[in-house]
N, C-alpha and C. Protein backbone atom coordinates (compact mmCIF):
# COMPACT_ATOMS: atom_id res chain seq x y z
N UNK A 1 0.84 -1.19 0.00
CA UNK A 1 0.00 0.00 0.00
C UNK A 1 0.88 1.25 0.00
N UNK A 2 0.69 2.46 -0.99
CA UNK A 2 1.17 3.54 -0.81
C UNK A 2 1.05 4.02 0.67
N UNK A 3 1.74 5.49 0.79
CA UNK A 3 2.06 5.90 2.05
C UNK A 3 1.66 7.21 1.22
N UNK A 4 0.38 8.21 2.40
CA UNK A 4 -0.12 9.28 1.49
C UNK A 4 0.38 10.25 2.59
N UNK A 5 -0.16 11.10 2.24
CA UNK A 5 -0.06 12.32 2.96
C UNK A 5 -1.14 13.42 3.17
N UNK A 6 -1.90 13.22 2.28
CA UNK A 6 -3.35 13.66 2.16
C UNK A 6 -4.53 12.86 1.71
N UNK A 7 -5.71 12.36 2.30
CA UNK A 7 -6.79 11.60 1.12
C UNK A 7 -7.80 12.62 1.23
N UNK A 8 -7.95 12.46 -0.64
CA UNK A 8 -9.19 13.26 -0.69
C UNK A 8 -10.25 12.33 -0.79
N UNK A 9 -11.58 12.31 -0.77
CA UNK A 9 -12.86 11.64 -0.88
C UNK A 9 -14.23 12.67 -1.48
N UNK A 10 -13.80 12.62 -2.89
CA UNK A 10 -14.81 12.72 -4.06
C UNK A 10 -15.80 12.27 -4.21
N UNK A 11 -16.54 11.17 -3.65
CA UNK A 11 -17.22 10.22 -4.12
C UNK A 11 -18.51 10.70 -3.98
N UNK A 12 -19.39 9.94 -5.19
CA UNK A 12 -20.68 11.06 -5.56
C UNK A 12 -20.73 12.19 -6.23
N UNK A 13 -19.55 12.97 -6.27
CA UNK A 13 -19.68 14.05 -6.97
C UNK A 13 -19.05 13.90 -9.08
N UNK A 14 -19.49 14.66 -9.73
CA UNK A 14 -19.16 13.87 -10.99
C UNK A 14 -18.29 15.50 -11.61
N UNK A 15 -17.60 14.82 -12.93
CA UNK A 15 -16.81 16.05 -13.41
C UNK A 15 -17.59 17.36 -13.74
N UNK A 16 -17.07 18.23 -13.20
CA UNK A 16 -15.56 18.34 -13.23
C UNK A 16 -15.11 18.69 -12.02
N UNK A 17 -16.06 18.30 -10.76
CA UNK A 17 -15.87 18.46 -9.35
C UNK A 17 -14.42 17.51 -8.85
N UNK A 18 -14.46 16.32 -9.18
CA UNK A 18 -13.21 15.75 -8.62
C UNK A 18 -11.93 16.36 -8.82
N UNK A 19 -11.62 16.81 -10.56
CA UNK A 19 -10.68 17.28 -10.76
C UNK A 19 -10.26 18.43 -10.45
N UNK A 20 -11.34 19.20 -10.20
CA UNK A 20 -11.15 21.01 -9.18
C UNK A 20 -10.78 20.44 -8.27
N UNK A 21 -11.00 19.76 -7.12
CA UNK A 21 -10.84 19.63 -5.59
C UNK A 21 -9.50 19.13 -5.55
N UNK A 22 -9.52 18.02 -6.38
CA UNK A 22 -7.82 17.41 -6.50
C UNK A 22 -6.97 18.42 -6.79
N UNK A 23 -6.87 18.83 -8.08
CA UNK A 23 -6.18 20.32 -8.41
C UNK A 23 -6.05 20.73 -6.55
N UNK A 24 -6.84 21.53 -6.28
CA UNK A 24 -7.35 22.49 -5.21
C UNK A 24 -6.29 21.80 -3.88
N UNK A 25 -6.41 20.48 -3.69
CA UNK A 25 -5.55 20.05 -2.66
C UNK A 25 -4.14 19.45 -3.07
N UNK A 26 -3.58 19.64 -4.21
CA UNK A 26 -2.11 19.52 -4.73
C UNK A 26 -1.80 20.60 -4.42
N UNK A 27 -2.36 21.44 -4.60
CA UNK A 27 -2.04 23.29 -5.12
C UNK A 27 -1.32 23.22 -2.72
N UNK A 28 -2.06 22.78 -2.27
CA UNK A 28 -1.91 22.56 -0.80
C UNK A 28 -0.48 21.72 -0.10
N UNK A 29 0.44 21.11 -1.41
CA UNK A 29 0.71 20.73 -0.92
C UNK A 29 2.21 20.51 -1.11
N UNK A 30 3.06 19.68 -0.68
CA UNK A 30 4.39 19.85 -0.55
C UNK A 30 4.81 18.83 -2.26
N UNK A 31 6.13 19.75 -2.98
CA UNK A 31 6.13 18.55 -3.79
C UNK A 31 6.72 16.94 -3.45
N UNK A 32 6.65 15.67 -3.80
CA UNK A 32 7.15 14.96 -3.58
C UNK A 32 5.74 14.11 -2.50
N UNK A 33 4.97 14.75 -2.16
CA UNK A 33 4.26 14.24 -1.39
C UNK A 33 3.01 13.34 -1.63
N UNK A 34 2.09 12.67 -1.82
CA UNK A 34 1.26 11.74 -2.11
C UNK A 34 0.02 12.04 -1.44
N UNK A 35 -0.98 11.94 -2.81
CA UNK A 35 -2.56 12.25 -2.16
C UNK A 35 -3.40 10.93 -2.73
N UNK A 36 -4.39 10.20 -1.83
CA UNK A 36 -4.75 9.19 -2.44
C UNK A 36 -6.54 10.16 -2.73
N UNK A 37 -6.69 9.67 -3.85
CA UNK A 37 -8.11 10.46 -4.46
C UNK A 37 -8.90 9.24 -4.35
N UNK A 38 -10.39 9.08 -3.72
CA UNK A 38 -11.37 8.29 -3.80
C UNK A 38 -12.26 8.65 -4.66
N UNK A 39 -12.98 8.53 -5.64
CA UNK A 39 -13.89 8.93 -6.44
C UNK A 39 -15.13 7.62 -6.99
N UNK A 40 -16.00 8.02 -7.12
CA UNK A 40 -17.20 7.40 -7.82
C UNK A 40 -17.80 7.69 -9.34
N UNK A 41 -16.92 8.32 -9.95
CA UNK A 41 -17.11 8.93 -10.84
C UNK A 41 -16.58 8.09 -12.08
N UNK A 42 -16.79 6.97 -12.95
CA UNK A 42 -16.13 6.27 -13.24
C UNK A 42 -14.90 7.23 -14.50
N UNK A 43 -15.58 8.39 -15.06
CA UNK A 43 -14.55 9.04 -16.05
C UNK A 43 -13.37 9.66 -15.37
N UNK A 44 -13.53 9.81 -13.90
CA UNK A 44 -12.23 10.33 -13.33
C UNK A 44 -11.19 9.40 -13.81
N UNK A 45 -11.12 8.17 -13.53
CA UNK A 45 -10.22 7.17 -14.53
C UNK A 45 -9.02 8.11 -15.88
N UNK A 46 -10.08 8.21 -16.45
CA UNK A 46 -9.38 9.74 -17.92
C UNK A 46 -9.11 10.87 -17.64
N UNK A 47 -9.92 10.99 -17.00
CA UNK A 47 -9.47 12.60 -16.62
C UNK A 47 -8.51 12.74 -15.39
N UNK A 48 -8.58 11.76 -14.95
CA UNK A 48 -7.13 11.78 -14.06
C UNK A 48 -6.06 11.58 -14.58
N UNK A 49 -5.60 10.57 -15.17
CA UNK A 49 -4.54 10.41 -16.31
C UNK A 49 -4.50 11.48 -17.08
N UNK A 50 -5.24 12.10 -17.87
CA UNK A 50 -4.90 13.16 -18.28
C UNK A 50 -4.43 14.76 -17.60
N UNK A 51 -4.85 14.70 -16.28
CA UNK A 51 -4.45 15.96 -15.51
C UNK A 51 -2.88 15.63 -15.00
N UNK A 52 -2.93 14.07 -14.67
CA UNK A 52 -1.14 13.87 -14.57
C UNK A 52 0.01 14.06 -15.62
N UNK A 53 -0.67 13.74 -16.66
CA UNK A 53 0.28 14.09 -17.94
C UNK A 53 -0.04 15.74 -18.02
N UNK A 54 -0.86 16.22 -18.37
CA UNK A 54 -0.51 17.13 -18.22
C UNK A 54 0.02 18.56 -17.47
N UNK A 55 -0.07 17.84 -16.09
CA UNK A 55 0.87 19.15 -14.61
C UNK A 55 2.11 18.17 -14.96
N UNK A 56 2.35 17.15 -15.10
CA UNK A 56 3.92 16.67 -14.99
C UNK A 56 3.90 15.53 -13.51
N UNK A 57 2.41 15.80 -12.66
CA UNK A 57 2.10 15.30 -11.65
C UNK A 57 2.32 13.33 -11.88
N UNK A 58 2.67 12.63 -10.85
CA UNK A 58 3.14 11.30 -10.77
C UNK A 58 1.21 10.51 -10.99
N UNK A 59 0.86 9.34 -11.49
CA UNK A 59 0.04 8.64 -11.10
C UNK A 59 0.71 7.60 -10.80
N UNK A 60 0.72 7.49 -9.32
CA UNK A 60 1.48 6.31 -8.82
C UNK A 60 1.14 4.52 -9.25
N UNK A 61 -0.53 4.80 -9.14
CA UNK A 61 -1.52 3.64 -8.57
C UNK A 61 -3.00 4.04 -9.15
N UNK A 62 -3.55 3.01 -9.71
CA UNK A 62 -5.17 3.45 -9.42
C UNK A 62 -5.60 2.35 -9.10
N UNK A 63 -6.77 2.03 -8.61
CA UNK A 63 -7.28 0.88 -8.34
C UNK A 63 -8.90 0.85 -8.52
N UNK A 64 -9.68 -0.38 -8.56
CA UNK A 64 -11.27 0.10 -8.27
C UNK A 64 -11.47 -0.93 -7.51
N UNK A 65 -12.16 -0.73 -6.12
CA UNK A 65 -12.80 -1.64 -5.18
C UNK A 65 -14.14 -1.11 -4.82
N UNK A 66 -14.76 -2.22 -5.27
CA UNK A 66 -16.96 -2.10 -5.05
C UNK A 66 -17.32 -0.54 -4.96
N UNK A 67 -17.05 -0.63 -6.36
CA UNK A 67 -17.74 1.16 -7.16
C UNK A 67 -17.06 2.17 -7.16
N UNK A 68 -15.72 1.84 -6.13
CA UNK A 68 -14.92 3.07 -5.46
C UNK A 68 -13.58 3.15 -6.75
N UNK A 69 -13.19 4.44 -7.23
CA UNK A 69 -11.53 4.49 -7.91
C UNK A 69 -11.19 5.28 -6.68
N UNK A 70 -9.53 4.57 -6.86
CA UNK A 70 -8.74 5.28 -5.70
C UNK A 70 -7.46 5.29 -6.87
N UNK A 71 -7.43 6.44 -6.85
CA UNK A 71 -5.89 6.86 -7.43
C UNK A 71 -4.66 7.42 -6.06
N UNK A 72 -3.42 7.31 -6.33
CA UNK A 72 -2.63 8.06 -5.52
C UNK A 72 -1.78 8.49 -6.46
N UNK A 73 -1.22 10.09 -6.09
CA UNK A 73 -0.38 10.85 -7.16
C UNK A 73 0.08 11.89 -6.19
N UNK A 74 1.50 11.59 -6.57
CA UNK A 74 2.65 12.20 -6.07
C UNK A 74 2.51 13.69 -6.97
N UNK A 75 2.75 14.63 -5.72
CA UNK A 75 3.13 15.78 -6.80
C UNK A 75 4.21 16.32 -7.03
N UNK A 76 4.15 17.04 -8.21
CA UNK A 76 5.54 17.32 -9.01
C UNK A 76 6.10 18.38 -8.25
């Protein structure tokens, strides 16, 4: 299991709410450090990958357990 430093918990809310809040709590945070994102949103999947490629931000991990995505991403 990763080692985070922040978890956010999205879940229920749909785009483009996950990716503001995530944004919103990187912007919070130290680089090098790890946020695990919970979401219910199944397109966060893409649009997460795509917000890591494009800040330069790490996607360490994603996973899906009973409805839940959990990504963790190191920031740049």
């Amino acid at each position: 299991m990763t080692e985070t430093n922040k978890k956010l918990d999205v879940r229920g809310l749909n785009c483009p709410q996950p990716i503001l809040r995530m944004r919103a709590s990187l912007k919070e945070m130290e680089t090098g450090h790890v946020l695990q994102v919970t979401t219910t949103d199944p397109g966060s999947t893409r649009d997460i990958v795509t917000f890591c490629e494009q800040t330069d931000n790490t996607l360490l991990s994603s996973s899906q357990e009973e409805g839940d995505f959990i990504f963790f991403i190191q920031k740049y």
